[in-house]
Protein backbone atom coordinates (compact mmCIF):
# COMPACT_ATOMS: atom_id res chain seq x y z
CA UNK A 1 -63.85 44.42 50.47
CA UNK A 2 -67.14 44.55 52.11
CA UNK A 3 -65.53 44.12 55.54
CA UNK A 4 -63.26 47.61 55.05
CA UNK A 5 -65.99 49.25 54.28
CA UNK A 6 -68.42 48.17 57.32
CA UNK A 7 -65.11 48.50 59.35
CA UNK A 8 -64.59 51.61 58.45
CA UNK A 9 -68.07 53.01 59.08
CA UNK A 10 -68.20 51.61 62.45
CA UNK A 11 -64.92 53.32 62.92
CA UNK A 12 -66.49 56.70 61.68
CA UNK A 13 -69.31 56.37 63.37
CA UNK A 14 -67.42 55.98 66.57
CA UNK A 15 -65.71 58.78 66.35
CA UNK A 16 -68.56 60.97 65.69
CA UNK A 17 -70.02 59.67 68.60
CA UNK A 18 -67.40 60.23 70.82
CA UNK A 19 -66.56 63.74 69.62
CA UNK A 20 -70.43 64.57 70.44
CA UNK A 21 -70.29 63.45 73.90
CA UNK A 22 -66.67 64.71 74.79
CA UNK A 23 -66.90 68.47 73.70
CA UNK A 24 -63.37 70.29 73.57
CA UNK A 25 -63.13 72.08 76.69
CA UNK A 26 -62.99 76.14 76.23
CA UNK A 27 -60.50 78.39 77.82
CA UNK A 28 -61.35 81.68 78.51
CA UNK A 29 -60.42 84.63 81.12
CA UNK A 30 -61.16 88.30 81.72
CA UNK A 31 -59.39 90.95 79.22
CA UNK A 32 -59.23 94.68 80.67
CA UNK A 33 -59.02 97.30 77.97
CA UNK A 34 -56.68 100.38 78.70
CA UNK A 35 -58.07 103.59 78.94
CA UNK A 36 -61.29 102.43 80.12
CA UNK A 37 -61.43 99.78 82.71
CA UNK A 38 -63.74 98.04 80.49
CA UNK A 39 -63.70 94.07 80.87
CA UNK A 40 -64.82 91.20 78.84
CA UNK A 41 -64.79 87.71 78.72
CA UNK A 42 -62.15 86.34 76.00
CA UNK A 43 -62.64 83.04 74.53
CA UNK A 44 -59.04 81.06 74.53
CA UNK A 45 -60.65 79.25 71.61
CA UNK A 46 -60.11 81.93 69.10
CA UNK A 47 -57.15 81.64 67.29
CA UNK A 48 -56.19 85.51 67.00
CA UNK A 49 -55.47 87.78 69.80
CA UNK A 50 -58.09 90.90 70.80
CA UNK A 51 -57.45 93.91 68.85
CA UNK A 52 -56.87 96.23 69.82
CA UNK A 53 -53.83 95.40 71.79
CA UNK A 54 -54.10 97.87 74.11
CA UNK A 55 -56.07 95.17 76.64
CA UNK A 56 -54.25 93.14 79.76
CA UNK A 57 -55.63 89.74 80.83
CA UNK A 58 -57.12 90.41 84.76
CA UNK A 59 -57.72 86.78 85.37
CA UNK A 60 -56.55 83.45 85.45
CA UNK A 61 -57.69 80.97 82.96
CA UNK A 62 -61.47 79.59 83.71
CA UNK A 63 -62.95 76.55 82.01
CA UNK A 64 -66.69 77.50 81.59
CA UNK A 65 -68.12 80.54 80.23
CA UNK A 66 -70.67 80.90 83.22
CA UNK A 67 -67.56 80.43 85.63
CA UNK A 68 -65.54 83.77 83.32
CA UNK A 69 -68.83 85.81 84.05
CA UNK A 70 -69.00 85.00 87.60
CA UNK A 71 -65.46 86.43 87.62
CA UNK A 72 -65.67 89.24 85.79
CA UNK A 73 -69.14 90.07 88.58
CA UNK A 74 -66.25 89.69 90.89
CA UNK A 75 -64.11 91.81 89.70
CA UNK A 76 -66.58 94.91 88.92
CA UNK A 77 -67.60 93.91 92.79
CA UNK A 78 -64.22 94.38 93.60
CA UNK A 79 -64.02 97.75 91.41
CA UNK A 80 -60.99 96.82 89.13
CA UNK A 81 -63.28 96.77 86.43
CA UNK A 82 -66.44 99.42 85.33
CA UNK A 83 -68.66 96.71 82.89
């Protein structure tokens, strides 16, 4: 019985450590809200959609959060969106 046990706290423990050094990699892209060419960085992550719906996505999808705000610099470069 010992043996489960310590098996399964090395198992546990493995896991934890592996989740910590493997985060879960984060989607996210550019949203443009109608009426105002005002832009923002959406986070895939969140399981509900922007609200209001009145928004289009401008971008492809970007892995990093850095990498979404140097796209949304481009794209106020670029003049497609105000902020």
């Amino acid at each position: 019985m010992h043996r489960v046990t310590a098996l399964c706290a090395a198992a546990a423990i493995t896991l934890s450590a592996v989740a910590a050094v493997s985060p879960a990699q984060a989607a996210f892209h550019i949203i443009k809200w109608g009426g105002n060419d005002l832009c923002q960085v959406w986070d895939d992550s969140i399981p509900t959609k922007p609200w209001p719906d009145n928004y289009k996505a401008v971008s492809k999808h970007v892995g990093t959060y850095d990498g979404a705000v140097a796209v949304k610099a481009h794209l106020i470069k670029k003049g497609v969106c105000k902020i």
